[in-house]
Protein backbone atom coordinates (compact mmCIF):
# COMPACT_ATOMS: atom_id res chain seq x y z
CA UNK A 1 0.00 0.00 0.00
CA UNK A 2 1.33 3.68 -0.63
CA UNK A 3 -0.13 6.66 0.92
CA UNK A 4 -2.25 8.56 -1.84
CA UNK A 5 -1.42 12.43 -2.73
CA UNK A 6 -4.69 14.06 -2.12
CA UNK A 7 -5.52 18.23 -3.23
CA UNK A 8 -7.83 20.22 -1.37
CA UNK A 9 -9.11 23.63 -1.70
CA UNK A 10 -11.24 25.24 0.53
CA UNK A 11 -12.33 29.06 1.73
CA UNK A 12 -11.62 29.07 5.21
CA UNK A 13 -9.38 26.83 8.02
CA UNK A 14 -12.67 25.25 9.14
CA UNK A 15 -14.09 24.65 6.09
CA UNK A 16 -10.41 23.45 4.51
CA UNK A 17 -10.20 21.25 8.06
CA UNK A 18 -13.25 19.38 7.71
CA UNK A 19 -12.82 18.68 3.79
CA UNK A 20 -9.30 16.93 5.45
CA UNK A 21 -10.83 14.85 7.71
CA UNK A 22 -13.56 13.49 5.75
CA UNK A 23 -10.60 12.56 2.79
CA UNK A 24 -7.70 11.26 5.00
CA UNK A 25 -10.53 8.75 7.09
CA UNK A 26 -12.29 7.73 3.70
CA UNK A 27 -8.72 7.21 1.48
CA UNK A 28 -5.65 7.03 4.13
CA UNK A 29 -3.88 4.11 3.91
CA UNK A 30 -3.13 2.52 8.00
CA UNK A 31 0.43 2.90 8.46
CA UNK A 32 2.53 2.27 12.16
CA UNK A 33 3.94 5.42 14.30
CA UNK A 34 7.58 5.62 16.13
CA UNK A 35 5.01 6.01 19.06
CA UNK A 36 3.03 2.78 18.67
CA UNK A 37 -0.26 3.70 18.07
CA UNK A 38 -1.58 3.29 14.16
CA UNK A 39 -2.78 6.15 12.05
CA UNK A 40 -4.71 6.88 8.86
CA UNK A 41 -1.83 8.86 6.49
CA UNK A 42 -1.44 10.57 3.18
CA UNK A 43 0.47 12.91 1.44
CA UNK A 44 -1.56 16.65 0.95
CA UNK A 45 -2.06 19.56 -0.65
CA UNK A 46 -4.14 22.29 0.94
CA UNK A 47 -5.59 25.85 -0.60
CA UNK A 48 -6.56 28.25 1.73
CA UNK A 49 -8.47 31.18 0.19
CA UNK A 50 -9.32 33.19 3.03
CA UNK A 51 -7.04 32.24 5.93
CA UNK A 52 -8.36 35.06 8.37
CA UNK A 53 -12.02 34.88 7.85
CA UNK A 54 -13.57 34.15 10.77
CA UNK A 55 -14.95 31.82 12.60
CA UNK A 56 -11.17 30.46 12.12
CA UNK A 57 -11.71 27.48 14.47
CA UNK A 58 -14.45 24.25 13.31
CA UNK A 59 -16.68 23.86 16.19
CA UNK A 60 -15.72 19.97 16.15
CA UNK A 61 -11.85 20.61 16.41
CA UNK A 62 -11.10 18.89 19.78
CA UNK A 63 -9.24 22.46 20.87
CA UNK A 64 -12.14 25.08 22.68
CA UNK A 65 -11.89 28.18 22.97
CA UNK A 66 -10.15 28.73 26.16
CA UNK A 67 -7.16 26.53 25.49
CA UNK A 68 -6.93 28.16 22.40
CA UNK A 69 -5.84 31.09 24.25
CA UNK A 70 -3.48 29.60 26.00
CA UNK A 71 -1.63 27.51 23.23
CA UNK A 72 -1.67 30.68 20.98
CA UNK A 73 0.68 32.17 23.81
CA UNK A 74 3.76 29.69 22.97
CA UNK A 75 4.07 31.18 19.35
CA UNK A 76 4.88 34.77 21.03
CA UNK A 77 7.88 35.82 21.81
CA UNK A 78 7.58 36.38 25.92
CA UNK A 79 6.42 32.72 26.40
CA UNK A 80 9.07 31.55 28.66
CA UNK A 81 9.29 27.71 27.06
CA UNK A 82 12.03 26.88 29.67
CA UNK A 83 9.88 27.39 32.57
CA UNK A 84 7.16 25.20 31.05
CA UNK A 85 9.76 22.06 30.22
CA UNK A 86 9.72 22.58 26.25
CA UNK A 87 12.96 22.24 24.51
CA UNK A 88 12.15 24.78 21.91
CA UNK A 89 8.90 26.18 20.32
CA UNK A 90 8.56 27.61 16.48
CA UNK A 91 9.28 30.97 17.78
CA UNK A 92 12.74 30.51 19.18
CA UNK A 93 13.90 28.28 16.13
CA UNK A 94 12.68 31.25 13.83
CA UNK A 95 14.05 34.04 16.20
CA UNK A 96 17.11 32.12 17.22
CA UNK A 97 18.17 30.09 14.23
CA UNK A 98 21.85 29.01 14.92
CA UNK A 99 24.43 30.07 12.44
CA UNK A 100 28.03 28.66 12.37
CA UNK A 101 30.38 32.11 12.52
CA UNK A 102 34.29 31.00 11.35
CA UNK A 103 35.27 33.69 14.18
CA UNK A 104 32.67 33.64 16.85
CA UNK A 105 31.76 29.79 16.66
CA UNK A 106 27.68 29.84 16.52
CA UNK A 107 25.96 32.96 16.49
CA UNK A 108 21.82 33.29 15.99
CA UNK A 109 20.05 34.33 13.44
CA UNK A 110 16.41 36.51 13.78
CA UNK A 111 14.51 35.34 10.78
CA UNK A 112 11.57 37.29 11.11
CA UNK A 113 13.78 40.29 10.85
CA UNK A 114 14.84 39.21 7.45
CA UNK A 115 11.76 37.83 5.90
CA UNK A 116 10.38 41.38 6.80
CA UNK A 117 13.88 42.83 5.02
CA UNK A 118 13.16 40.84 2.08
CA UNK A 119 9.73 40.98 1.67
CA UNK A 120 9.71 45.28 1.76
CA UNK A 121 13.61 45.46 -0.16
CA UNK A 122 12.62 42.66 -2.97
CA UNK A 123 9.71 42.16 -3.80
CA UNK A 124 10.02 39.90 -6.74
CA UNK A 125 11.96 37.52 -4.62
CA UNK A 126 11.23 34.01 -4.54
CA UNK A 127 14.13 33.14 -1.69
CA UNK A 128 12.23 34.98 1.46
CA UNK A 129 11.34 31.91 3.70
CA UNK A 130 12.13 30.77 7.02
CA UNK A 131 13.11 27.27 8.50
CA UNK A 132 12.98 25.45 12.00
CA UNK A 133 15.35 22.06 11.35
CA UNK A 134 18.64 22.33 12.82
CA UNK A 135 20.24 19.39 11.54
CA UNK A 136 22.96 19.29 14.36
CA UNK A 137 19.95 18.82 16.61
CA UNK A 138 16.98 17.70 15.06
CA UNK A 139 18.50 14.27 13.20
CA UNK A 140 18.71 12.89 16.81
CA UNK A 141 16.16 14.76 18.61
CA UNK A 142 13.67 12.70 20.22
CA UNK A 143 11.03 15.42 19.41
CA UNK A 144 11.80 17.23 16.18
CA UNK A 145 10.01 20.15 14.83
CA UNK A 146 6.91 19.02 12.87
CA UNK A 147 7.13 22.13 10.60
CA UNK A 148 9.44 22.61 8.61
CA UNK A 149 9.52 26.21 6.56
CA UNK A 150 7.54 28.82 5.91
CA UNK A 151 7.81 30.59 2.41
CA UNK A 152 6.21 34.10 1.49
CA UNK A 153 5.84 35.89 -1.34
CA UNK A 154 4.94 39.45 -2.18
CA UNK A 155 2.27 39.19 -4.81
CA UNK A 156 1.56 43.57 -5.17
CA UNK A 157 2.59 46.48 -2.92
CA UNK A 158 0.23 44.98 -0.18
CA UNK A 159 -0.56 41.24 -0.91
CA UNK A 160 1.46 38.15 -0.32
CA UNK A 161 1.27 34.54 -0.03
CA UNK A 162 2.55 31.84 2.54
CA UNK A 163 3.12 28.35 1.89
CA UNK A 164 4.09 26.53 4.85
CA UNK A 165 6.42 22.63 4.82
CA UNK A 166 5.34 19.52 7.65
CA UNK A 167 7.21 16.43 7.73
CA UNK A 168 4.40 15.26 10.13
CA UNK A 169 1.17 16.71 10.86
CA UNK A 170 -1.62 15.35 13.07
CA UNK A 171 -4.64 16.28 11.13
CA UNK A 172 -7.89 15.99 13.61
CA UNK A 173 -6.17 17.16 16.91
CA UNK A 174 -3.49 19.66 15.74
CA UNK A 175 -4.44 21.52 12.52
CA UNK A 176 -6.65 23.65 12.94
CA UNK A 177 -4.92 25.25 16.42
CA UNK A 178 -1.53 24.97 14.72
CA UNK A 179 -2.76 27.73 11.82
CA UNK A 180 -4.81 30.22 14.17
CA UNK A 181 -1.19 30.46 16.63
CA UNK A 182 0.82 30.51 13.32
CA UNK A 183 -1.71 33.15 11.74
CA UNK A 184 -1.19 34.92 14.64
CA UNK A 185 2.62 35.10 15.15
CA UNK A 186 2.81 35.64 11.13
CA UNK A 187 0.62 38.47 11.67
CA UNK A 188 2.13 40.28 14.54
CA UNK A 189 5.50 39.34 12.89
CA UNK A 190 5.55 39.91 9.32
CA UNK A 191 2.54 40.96 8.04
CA UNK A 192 1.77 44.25 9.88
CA UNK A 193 5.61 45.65 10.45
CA UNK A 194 5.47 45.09 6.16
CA UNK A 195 2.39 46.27 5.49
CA UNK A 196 0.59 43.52 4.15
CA UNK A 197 -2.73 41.19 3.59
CA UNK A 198 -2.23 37.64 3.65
CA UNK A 199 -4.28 36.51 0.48
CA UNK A 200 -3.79 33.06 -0.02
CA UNK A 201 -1.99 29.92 2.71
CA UNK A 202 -0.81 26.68 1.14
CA UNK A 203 -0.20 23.66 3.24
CA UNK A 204 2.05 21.06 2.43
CA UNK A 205 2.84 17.72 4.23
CA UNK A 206 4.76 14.75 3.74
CA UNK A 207 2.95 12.43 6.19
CA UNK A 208 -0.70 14.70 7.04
CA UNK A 209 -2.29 11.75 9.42
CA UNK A 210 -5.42 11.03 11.74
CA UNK A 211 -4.61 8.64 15.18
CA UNK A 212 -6.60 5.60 15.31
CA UNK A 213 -7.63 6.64 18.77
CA UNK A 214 -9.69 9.81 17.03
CA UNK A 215 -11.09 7.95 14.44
CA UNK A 216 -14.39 7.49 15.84
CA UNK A 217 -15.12 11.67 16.61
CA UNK A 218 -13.19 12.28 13.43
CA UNK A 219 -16.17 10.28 11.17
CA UNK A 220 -17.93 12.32 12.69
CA UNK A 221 -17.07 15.84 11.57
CA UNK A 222 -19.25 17.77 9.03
CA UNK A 223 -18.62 20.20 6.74
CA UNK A 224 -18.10 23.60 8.10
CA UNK A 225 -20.62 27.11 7.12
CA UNK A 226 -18.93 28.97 4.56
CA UNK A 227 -20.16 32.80 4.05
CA UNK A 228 -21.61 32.85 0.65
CA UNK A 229 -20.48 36.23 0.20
CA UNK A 230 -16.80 34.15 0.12
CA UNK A 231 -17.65 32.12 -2.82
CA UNK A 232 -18.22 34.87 -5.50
């Protein structure tokens, strides 16, 4: 068996969520995890249209509200990760990307500082992206970063796009949270220091899977309400 490819293209995070779900459960192939239970996996494509419009969270996503809140906190840069027994989060890999110096040994790098650079100094560059995996690290890390790179490009003085790289990405529990913090930080980051609307978010993933223990709740999801003004 081989994991399919599947494409999806959807308005919103909801509505692009629940399109997910319903394809991985009805055409992922079952494939074994490093962490023993078994999970329903493919390799995706996903087209968001309107990545902002809200709602922004399905009301089936397993995350509410009020933890929301508080898992939205670890992609800004005050969350004190140390203190809570993380290794690293997204935001210190992007804001404190090690470089190798041949003078001062490792040095780190603030990514967001560049993208911004790059996106406002050239803006018919295709190089302006961002990555997490420190191979030094990450090859034998027991838990390495799930994403992998974000890419953005300007598309007119005030539009750009994002495409963003997972090795692994837990599709019924994680995905939905994982954009709205990453919205956020991109946001407060890049888009508002440059000037610009986010105007379409590609997802990419190499192994995009749903955990036999949610595969019960995840037959169950339905299709989320999508503002017919969007579809025009």
């Amino acid at each position: 068996m081989i994991p399919p490819n599947i494409y999806i293209e959807g308005y919103t995070l909801p509505d692009v969520w629940a399109k997910a779900v319903k394809e991985v459960m009805k055409n992922g192939i079952i494939l074994s995890t490093e962490y023993g239970p078994k999970s329903k996996d493919v390799c995706s494509t996903m087209v968001i249209k309107y990545p902002f419009e809200q709602p922004m969270l399905h009301p089936q996503f397993p995350t509410k509200e009020q933890h929301l809140r508080e898992y939205v906190k670890q992609f800004e840069r005050e969350y004190d990760w140390e203190k809570q027994g993380f290794t690293y989060t997204y935001v210190d890999r992007f804001i404190h990307y090690p470089v190798s110096d041949p003078y001062e040994g490792y040095t780190y790098m603030d990514q967001f500082v560049q993208m911004r650079l790059d996106l406002i100094q050239k803006p018919v560059s295709r190089r302006t992206q961002i990555v997490t995996w420190v191979p030094a690290i990450d090859q034998t890390n027991d838990e390495p970063p799930c994403l992998q790179r974000i890419w953005m490009r300007k598309l007119t003085d005030t539009t750009c796009e994002m495409h963003c790289d997972w090795r692994s990405r837990d599709l019924f529990s994680a995905w939905n949270s994982n954009y709205i913090a990453i919205l956020d930080m991109i946001k407060r980051e890049i888009l508002i220091p440059a000037n610009l609307k986010l105007v379409k978010l590609v997802d990419f993933v190499d192994s995009l899977h749903i955990y036999e223990a949610d595969f019960e709740e995840a037959a169950k999801v339905m299709p989320a309400v999508v503002n017919p003004m969007l579809m025009r």
